[in-house]
N, C-alpha and C. Protein backbone atom coordinates (compact mmCIF):
# COMPACT_ATOMS: atom_id res chain seq x y z
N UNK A 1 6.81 17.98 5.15
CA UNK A 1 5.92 19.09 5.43
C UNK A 1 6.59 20.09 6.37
N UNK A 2 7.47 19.72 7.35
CA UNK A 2 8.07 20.76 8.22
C UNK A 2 8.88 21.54 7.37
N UNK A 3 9.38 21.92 6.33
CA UNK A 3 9.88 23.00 5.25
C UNK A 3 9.21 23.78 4.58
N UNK A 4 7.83 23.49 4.85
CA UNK A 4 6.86 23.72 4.06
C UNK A 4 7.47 25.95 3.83
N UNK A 5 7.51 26.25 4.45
CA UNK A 5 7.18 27.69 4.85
C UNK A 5 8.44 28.61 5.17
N UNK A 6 9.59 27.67 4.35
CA UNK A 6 10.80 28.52 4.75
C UNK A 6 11.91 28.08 3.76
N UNK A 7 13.08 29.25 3.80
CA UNK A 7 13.87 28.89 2.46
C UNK A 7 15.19 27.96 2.67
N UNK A 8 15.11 27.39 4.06
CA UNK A 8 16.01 27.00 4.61
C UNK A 8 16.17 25.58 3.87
N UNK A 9 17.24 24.52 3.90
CA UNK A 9 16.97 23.35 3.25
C UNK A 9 17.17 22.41 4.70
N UNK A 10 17.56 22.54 5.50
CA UNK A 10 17.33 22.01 6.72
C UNK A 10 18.09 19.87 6.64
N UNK A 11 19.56 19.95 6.36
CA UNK A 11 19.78 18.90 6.04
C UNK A 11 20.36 17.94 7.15
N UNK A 12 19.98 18.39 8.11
CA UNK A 12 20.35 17.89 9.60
C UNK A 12 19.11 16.76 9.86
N UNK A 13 19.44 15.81 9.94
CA UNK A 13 18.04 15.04 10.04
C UNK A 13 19.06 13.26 10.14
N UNK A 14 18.28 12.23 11.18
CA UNK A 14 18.61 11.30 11.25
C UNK A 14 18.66 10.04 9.68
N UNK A 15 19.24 8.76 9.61
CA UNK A 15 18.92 8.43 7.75
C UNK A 15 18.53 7.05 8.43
N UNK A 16 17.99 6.59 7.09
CA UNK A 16 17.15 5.30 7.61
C UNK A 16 18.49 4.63 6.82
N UNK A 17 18.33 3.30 7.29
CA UNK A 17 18.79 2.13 6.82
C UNK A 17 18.83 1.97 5.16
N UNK A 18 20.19 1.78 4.82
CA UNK A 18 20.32 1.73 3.32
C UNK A 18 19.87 0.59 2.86
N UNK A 19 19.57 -0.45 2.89
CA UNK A 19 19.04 -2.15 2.44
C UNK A 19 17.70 -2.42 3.61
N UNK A 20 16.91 -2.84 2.77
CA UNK A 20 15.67 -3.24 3.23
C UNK A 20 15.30 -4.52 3.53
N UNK A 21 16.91 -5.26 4.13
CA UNK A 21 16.77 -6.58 4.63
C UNK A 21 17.25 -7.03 6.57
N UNK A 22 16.10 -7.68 6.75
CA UNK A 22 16.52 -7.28 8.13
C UNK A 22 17.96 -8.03 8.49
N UNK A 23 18.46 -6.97 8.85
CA UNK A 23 20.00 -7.12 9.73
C UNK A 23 20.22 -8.22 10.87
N UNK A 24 21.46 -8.88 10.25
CA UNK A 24 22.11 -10.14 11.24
C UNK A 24 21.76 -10.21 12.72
N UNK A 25 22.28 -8.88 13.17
CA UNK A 25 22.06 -9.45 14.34
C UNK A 25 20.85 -9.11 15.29
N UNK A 26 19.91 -8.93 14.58
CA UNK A 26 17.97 -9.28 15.26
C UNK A 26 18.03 -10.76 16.03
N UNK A 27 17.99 -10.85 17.07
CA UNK A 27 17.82 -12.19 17.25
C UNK A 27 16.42 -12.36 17.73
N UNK A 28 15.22 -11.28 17.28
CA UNK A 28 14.14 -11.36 18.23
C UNK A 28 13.20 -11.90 16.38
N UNK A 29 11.79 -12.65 16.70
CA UNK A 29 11.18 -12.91 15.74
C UNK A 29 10.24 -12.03 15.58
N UNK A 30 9.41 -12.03 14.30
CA UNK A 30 8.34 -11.25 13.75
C UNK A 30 7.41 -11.09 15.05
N UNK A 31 6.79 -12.12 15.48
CA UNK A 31 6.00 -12.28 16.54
C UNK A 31 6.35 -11.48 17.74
N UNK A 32 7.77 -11.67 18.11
CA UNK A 32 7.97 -11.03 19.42
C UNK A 32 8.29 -9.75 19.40
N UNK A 33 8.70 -9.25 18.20
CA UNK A 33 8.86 -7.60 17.82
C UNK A 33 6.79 -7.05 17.47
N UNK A 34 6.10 -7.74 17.06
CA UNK A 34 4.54 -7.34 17.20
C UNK A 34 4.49 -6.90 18.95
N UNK A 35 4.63 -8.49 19.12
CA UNK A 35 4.23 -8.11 20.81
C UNK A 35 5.24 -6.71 22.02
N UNK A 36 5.99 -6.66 21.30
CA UNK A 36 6.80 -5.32 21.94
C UNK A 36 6.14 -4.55 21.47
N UNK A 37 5.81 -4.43 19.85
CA UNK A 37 4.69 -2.73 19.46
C UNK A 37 3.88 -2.34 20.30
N UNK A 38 2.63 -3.71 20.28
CA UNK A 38 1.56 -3.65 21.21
C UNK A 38 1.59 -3.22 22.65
N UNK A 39 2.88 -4.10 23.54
CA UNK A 39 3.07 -3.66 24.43
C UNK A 39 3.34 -1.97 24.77
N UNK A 40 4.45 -1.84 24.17
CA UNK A 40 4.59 0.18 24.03
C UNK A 40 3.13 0.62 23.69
N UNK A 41 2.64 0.20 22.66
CA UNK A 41 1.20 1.41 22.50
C UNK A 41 0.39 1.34 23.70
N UNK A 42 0.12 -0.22 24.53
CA UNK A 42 -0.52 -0.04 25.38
C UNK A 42 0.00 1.02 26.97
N UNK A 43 1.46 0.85 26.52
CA UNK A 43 1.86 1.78 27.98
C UNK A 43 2.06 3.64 27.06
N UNK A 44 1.12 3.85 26.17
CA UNK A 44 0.65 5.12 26.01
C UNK A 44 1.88 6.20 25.06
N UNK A 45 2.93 5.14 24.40
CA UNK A 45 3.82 5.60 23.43
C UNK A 45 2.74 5.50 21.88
N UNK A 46 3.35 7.13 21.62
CA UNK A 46 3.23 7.23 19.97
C UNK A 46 3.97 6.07 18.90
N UNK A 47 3.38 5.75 17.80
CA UNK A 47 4.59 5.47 16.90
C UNK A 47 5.65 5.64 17.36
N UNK A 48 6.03 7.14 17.00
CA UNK A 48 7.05 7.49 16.06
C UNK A 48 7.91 6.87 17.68
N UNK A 49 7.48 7.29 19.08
CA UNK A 49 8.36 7.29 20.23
C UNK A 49 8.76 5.51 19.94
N UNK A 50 7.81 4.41 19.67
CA UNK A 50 7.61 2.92 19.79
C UNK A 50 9.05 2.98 18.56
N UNK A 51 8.64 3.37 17.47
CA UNK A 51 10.01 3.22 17.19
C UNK A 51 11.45 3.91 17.12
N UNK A 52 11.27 4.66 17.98
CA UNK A 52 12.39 5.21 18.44
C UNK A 52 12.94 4.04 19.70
N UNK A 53 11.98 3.42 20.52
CA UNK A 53 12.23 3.18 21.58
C UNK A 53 12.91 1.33 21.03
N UNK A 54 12.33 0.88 19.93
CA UNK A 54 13.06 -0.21 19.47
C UNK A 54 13.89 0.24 19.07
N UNK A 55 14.19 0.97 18.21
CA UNK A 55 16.44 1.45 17.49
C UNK A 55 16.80 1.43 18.22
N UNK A 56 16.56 1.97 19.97
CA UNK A 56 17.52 2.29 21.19
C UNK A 56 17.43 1.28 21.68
N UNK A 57 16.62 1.07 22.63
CA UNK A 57 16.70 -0.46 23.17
C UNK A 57 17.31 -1.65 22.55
N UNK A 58 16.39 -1.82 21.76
CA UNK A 58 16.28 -3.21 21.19
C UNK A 58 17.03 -3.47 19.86
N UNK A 59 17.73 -2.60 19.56
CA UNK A 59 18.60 -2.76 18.01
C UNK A 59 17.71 -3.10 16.93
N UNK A 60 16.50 -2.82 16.77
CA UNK A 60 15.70 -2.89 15.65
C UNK A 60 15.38 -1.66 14.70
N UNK A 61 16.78 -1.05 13.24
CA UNK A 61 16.45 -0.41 12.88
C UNK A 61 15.05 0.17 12.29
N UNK A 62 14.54 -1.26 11.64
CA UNK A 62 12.79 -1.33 10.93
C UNK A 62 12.54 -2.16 11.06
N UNK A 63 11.06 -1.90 11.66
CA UNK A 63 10.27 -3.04 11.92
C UNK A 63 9.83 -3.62 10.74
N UNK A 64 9.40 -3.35 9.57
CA UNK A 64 8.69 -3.59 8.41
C UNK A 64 9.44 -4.67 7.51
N UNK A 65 10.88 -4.70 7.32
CA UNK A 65 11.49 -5.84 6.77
C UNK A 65 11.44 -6.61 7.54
N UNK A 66 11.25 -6.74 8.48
CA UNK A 66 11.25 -8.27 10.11
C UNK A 66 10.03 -8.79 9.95
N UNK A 67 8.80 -8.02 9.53
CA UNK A 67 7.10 -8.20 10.17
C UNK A 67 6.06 -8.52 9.02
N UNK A 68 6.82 -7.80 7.70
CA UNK A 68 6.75 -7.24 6.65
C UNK A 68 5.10 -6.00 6.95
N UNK A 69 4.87 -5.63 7.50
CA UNK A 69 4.42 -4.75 8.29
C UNK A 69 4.83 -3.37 8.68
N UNK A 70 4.23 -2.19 8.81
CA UNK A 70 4.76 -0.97 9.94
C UNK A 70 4.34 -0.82 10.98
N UNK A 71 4.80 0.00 11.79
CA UNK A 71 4.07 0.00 13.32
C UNK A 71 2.37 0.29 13.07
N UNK A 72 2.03 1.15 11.93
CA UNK A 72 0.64 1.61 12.15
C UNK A 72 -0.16 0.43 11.53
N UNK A 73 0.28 -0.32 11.01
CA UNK A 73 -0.07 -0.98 10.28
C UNK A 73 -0.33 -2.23 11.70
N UNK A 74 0.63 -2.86 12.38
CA UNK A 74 0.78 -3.49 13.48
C UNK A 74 -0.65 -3.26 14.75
N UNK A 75 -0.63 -1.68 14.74
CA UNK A 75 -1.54 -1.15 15.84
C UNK A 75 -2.74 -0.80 15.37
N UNK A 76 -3.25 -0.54 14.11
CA UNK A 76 -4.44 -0.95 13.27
C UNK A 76 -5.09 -2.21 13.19
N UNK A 77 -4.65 -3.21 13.13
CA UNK A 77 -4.65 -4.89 13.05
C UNK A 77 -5.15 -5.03 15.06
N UNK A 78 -4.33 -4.19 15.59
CA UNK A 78 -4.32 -4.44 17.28
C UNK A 78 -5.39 -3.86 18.14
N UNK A 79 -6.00 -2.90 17.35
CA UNK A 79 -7.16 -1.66 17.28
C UNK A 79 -6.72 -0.94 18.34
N UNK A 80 -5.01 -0.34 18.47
CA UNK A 80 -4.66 0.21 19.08
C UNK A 80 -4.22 1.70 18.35
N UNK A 81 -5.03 1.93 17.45
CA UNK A 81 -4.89 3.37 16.72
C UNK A 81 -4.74 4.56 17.46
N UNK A 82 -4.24 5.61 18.01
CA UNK A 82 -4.84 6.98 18.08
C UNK A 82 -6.04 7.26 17.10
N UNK A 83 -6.40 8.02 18.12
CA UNK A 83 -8.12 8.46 17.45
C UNK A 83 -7.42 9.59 16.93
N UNK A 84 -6.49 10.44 16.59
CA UNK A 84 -5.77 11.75 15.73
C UNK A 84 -4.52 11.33 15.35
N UNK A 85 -4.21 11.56 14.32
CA UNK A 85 -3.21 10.67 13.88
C UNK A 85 -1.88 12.03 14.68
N UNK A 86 -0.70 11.11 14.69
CA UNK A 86 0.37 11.84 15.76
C UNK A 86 1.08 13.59 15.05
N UNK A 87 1.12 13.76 13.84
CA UNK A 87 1.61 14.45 13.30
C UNK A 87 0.37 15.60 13.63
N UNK A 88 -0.71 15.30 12.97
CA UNK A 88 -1.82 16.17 13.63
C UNK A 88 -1.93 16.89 14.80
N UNK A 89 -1.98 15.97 15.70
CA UNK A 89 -2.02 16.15 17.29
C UNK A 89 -0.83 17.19 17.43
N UNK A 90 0.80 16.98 16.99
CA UNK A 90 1.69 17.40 17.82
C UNK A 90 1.79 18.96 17.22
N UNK A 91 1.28 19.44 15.77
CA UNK A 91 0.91 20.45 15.36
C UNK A 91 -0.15 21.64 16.16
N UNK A 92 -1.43 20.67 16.13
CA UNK A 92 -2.28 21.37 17.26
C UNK A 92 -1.43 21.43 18.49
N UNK A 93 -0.68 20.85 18.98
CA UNK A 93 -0.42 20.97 20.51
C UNK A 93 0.73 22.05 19.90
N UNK A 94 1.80 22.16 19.23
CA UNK A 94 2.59 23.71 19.00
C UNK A 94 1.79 24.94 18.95
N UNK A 95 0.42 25.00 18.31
CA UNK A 95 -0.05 26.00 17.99
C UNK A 95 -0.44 26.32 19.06
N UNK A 96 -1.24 25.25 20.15
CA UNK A 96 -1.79 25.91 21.32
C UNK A 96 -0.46 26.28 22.22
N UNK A 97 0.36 25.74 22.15
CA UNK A 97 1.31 26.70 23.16
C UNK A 97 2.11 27.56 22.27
N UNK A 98 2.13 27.87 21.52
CA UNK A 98 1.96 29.43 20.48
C UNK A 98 1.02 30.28 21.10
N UNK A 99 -0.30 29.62 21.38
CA UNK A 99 -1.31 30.85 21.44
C UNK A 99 -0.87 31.23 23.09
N UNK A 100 -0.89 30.48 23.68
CA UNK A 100 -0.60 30.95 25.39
C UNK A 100 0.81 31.90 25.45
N UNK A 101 1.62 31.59 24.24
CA UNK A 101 2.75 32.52 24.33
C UNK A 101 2.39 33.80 23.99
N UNK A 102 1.69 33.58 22.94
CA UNK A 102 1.45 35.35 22.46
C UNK A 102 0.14 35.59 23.25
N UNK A 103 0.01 35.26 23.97
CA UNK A 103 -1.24 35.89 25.27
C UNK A 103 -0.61 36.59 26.61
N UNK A 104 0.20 35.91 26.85
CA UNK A 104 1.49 36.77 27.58
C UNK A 104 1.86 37.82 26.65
N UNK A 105 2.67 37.33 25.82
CA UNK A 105 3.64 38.44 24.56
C UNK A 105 3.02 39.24 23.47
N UNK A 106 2.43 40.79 23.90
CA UNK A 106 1.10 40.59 22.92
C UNK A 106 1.86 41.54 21.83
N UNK A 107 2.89 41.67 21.72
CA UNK A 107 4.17 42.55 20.81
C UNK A 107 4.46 41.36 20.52
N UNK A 108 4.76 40.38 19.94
CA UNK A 108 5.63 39.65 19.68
C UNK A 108 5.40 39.00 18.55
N UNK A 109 5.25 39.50 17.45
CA UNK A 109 4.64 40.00 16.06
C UNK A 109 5.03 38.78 14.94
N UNK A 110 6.91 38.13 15.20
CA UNK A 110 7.09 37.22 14.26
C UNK A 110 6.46 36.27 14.63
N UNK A 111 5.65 36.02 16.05
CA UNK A 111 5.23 34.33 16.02
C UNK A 111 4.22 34.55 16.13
N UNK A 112 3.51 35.45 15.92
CA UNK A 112 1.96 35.67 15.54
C UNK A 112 1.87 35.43 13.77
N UNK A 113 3.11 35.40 13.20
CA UNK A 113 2.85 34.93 11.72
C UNK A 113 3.34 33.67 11.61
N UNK A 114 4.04 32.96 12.47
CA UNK A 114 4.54 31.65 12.87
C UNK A 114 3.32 30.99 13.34
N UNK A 115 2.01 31.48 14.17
CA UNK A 115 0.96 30.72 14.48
C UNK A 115 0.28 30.87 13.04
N UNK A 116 0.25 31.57 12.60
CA UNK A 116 -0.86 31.48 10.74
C UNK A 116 0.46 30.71 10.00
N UNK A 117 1.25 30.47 9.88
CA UNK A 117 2.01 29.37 9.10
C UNK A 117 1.58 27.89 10.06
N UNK A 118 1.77 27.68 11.37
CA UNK A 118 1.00 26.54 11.73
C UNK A 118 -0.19 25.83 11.75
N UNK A 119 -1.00 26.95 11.75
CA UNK A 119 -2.70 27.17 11.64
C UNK A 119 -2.58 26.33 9.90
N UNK A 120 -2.14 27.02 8.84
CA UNK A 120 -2.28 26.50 7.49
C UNK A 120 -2.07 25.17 7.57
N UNK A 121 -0.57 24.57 8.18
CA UNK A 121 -0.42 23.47 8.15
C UNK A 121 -1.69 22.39 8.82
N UNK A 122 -2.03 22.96 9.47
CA UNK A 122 -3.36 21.98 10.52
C UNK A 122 -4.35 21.76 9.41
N UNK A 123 -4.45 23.12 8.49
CA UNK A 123 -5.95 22.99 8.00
C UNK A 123 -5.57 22.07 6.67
N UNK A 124 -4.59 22.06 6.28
CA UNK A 124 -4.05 21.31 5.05
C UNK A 124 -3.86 20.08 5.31
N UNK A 125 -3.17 19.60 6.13
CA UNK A 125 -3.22 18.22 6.96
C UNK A 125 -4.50 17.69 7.23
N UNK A 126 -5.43 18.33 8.12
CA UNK A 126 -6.72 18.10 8.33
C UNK A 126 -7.89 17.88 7.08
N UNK A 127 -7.26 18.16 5.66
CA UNK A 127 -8.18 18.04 4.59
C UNK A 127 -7.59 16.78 4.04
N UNK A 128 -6.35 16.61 4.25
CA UNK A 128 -5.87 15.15 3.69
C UNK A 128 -6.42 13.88 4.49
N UNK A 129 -6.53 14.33 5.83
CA UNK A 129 -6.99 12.97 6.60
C UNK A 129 -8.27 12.99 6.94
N UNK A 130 -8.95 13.59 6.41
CA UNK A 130 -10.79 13.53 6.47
C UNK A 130 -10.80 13.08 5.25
N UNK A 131 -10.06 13.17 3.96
CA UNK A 131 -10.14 12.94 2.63
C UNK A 131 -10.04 10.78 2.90
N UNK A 132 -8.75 11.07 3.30
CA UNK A 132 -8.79 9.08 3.49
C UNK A 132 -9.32 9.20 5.24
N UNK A 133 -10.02 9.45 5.11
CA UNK A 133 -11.09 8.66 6.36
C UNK A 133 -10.18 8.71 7.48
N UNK A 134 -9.21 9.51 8.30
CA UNK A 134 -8.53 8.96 9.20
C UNK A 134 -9.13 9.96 10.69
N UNK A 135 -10.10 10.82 10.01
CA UNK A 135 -10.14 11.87 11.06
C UNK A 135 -12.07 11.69 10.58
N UNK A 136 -12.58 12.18 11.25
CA UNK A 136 -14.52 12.13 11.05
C UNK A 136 -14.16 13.57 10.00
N UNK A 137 -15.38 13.50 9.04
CA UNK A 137 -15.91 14.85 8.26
C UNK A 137 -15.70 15.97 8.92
N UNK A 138 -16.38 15.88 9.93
CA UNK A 138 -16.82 16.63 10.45
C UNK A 138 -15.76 17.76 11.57
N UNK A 139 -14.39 17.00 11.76
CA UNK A 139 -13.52 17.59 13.03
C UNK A 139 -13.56 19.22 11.97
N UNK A 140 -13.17 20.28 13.54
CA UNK A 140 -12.71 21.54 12.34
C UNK A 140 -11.90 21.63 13.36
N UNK A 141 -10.37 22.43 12.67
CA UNK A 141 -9.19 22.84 14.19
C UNK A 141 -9.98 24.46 14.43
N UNK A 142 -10.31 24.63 15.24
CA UNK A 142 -10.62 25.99 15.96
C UNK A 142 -9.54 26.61 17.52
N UNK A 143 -8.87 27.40 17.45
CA UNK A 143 -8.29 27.83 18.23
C UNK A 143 -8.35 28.12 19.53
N UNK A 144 -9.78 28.53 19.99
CA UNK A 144 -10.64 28.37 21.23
C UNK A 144 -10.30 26.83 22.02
N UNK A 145 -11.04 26.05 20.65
CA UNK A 145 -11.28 24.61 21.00
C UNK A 145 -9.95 23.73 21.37
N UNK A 146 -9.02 24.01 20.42
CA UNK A 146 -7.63 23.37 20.51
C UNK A 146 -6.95 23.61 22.11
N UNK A 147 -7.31 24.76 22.69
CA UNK A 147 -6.75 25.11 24.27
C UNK A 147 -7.47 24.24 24.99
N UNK A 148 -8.53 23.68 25.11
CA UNK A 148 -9.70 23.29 25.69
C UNK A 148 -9.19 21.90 25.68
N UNK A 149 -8.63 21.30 24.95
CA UNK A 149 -8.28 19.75 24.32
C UNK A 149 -7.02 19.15 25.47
């Protein structure tokens, strides 16, 4: 989705693991890689940071061939969900410091069409995850409201 809105092909990007078998030298078990998830979500890490913070630390490219599991999947089971799922959230949080920029910058014309290319993405995102139940019917992103949050 981050290409969504540009002609760029953008091929700079980290690669996952070519074989989907967990690697020799894990010496930690299914169990004790759960209890590290849990632990990180409870000290207030996202996913995506929980597994960033196992590849670095802990030499665990994927959790999911070790657990047969994913992290959300792990912290769902743990009822340690975010109440907005992270991709959501970190969208609204660009747009609102978009809007505080162009409240200062009131000329500053390309990222006033850079906030309506983000704005789309929220509302398109936001129809997929009210669709599978991950967000209430009812949320709407409003721009007022999003500063307020």
């Amino acid at each position: 989705m981050g290409r969504m809105h540009t002609h760029r092909h953008g091929k700079s990007h980290s690669i996952r693991p070519v074989t989907l078998r967990a690697p020799s030298w894990i010496t930690l078990g299914p169990k004790e890689i759960e209890e590290l998830v849990v632990k990180y979500a409870k000290e207030g890490l996202s996913p995506s940071l929980i597994g960033i913070k196992l590849r670095d630390q802990h030499s665990i490219p994927l959790i999911k061939p070790i657990t047969k599991k994913s992290i959300g999947e792990t912290l769902e089971e743990n009822n340690l969900m975010p109440e907005m799922p992270e991709d959501l959230e970190n969208m609204v949080q660009k747009a609102v410091g978009l809007q505080k920029h162009l409240k200062v910058n009131k000329g500053d014309n390309r990222n006033v069409r850079s906030l309506e290319l983000i704005e789309a993405k929220v509302h398109r995102l936001s129809v997929y995850y009210k669709r599978i139940d991950r967000i209430p019917k009812t949320w709407k992103y409003k721009s007022v409201v999003a500063q307020l949050e």
